[in-house]
N, C-alpha and C. Protein backbone atom coordinates (compact mmCIF):
# COMPACT_ATOMS: atom_id res chain seq x y z
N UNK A 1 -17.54 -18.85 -24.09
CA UNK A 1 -16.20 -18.32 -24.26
C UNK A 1 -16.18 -16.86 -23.79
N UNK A 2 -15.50 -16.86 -22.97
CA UNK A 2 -14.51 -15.22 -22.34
C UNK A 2 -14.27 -14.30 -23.31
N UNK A 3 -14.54 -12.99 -23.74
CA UNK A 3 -14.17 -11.95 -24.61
C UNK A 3 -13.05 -11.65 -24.01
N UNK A 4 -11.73 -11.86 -24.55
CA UNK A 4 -10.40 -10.93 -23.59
C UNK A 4 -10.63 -9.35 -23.66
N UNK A 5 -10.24 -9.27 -22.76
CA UNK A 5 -10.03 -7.20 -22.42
C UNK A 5 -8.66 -6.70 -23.10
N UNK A 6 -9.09 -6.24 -23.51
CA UNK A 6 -7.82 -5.31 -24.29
C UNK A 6 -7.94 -3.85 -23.63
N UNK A 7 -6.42 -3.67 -22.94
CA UNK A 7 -6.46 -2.30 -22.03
C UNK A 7 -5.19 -1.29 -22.65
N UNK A 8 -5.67 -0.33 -23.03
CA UNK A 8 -4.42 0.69 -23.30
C UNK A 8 -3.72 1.59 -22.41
N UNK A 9 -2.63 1.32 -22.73
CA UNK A 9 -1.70 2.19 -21.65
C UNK A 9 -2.41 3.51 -21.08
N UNK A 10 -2.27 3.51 -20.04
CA UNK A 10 -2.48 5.20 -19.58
C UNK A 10 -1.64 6.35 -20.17
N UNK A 11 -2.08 7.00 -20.41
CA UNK A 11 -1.20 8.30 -21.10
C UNK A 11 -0.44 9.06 -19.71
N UNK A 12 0.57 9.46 -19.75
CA UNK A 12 1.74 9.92 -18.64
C UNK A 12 1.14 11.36 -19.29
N UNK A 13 1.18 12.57 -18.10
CA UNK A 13 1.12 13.82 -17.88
C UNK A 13 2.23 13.89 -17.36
N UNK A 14 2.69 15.48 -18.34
CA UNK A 14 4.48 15.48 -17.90
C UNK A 14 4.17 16.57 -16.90
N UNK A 15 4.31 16.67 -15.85
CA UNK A 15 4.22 17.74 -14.55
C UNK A 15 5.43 18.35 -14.35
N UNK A 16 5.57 19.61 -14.40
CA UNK A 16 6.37 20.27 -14.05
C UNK A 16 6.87 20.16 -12.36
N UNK A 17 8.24 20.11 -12.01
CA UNK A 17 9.13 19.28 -10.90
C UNK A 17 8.94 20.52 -9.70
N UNK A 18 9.00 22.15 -10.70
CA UNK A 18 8.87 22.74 -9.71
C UNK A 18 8.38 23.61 -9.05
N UNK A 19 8.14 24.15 -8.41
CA UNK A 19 6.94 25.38 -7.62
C UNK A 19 6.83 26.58 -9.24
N UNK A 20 5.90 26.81 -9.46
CA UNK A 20 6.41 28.23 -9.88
C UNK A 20 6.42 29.37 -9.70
N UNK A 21 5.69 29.87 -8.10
CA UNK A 21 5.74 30.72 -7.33
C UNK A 21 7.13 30.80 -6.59
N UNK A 22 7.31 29.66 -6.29
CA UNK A 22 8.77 29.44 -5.50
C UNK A 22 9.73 29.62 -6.55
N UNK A 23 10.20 29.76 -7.48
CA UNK A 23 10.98 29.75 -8.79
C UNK A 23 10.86 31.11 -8.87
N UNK A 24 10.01 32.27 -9.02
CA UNK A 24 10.14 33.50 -9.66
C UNK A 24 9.63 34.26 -8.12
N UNK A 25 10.03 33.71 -7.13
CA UNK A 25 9.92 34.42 -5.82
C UNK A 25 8.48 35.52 -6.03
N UNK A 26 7.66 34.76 -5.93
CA UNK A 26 6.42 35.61 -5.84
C UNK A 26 5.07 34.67 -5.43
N UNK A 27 4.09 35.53 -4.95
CA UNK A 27 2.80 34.80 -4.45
C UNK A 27 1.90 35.30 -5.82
N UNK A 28 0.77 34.14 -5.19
CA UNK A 28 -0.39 34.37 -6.18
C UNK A 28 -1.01 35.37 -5.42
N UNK A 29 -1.70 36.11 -6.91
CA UNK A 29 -2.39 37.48 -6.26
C UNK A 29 -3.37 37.51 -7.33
N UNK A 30 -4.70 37.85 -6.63
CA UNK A 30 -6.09 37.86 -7.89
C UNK A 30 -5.78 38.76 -8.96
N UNK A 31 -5.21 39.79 -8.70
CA UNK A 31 -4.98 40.89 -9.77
C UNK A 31 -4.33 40.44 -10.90
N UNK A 32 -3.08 39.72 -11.00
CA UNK A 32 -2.32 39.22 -12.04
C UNK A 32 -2.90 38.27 -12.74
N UNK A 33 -3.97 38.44 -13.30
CA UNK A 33 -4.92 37.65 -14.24
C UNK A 33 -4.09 36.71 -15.22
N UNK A 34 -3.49 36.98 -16.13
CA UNK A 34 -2.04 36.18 -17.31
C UNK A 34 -1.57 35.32 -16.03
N UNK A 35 -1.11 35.38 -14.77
CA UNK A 35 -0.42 34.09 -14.03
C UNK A 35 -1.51 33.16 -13.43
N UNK A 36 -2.74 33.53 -12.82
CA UNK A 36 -4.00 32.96 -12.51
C UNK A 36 -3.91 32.00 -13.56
N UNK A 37 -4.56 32.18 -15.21
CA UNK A 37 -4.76 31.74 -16.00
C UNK A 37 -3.78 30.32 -16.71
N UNK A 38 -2.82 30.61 -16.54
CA UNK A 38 -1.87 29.44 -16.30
C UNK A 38 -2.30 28.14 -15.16
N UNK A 39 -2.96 28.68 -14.39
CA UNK A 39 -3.61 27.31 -13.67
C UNK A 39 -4.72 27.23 -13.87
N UNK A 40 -5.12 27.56 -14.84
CA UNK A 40 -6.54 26.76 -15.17
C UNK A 40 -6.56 26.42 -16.70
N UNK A 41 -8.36 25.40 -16.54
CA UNK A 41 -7.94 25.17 -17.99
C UNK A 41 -8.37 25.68 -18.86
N UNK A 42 -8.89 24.99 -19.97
CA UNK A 42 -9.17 26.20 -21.37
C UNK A 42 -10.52 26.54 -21.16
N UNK A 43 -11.28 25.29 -20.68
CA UNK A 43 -12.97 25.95 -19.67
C UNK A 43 -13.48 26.62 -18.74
N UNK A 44 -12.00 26.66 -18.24
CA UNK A 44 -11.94 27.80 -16.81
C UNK A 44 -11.79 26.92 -15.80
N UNK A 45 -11.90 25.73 -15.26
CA UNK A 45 -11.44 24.42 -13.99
C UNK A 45 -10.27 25.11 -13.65
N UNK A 46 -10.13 24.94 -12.38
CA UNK A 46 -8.72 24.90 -11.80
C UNK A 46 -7.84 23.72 -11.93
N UNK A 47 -6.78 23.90 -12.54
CA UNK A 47 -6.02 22.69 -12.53
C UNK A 47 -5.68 21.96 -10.79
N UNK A 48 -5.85 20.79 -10.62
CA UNK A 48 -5.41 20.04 -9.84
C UNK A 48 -3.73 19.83 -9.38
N UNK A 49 -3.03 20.47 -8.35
CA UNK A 49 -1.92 20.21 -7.59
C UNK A 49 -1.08 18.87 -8.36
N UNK A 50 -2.13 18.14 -8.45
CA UNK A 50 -0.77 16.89 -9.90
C UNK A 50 -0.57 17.30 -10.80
N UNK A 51 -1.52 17.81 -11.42
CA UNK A 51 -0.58 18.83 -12.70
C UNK A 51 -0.09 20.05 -12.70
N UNK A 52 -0.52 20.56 -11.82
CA UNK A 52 0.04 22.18 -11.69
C UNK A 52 1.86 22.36 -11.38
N UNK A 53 2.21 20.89 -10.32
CA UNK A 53 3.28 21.29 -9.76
C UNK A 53 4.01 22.30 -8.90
N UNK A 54 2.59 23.05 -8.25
CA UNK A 54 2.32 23.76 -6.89
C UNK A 54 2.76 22.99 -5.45
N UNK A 55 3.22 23.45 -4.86
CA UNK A 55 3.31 22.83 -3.40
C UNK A 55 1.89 22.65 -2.75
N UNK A 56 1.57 22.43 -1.82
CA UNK A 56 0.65 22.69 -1.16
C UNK A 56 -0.19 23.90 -1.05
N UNK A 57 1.07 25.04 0.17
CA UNK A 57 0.71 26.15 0.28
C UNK A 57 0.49 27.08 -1.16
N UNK A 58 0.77 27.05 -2.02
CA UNK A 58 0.72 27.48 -3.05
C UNK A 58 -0.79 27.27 -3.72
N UNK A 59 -0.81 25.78 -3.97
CA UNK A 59 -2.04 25.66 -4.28
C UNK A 59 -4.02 26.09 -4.02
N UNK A 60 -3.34 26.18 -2.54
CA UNK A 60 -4.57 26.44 -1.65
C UNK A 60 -4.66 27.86 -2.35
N UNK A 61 -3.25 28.99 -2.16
CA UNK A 61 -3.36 30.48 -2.23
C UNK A 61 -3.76 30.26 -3.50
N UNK A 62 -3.46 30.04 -4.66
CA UNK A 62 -4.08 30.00 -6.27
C UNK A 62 -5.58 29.83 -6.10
N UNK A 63 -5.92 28.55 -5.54
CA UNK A 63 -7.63 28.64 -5.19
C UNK A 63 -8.13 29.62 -4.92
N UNK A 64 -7.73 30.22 -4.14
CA UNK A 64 -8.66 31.02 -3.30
C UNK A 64 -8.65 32.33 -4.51
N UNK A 65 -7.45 32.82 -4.62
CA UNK A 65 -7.33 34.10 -5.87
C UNK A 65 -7.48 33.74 -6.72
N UNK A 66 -8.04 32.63 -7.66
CA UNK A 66 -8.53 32.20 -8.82
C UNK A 66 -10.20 32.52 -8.24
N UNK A 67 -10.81 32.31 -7.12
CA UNK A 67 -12.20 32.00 -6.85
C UNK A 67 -12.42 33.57 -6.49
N UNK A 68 -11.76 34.38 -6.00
CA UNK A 68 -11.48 35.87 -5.80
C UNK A 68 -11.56 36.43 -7.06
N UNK A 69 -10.85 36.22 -7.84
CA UNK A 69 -10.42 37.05 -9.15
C UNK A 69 -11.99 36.80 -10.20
N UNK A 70 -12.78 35.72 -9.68
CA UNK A 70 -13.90 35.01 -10.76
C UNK A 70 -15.26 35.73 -10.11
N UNK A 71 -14.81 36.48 -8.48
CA UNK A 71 -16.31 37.18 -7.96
C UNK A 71 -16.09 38.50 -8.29
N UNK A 72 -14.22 39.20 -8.50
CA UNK A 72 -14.82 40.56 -8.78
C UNK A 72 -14.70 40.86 -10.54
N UNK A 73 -15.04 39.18 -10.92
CA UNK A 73 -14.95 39.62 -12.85
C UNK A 73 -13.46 39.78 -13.72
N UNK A 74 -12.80 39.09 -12.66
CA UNK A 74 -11.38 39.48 -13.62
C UNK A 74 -11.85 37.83 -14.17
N UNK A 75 -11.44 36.84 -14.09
CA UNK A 75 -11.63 35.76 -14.59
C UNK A 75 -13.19 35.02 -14.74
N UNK A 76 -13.32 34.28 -16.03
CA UNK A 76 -14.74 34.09 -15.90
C UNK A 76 -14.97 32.78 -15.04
N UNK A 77 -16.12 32.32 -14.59
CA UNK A 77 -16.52 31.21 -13.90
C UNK A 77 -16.95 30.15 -14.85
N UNK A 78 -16.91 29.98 -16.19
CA UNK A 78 -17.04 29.20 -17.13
C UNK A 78 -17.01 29.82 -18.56
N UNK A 79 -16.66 28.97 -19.38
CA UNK A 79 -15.82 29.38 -20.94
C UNK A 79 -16.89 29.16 -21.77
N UNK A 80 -17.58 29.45 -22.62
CA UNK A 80 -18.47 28.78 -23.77
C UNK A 80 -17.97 29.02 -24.75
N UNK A 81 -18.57 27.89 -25.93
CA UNK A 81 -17.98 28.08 -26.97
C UNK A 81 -19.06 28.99 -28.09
């Protein structure tokens, strides 16, 4: 006899619809540490473009000044507890 699979719903992530660089007319910049920090997570990961709700171009520029901001010490490269 077959054990049935019992599968639970996937949990929905509510993503924000819209840019938020494009919304408050501004670029990402390493210096502004408090807006960096909004795209990442509580371990320090960069959030992923599906949840961020970054465009493209946006996303790439956050990378790069999140990975900028973590070599000259404004943000750390990992969180411990």
């Amino acid at each position: 006899m077959a054990k049935k699979v019992v599968r639970r719903p996937k949990r929905k992530i509510i993503v924000p619809k819209k840019d938020y660089f494009v919304e408050n007319k501004m670029t990402p910049y390493f210096a502004e540490v408090a807006t960096l920090q909004r795209f990442t997570t509580e371990r320090g990961k960069i959030v992923p473009r599906s949840r961020s709700g970054l465009n493209s171009k946006n996303q790439r520029r956050v990378t790069l000044e999140i990975k900028y901001a973590r070599h000259l010490a404004l943000l750390p490269f990992v969180v411990r507890d």
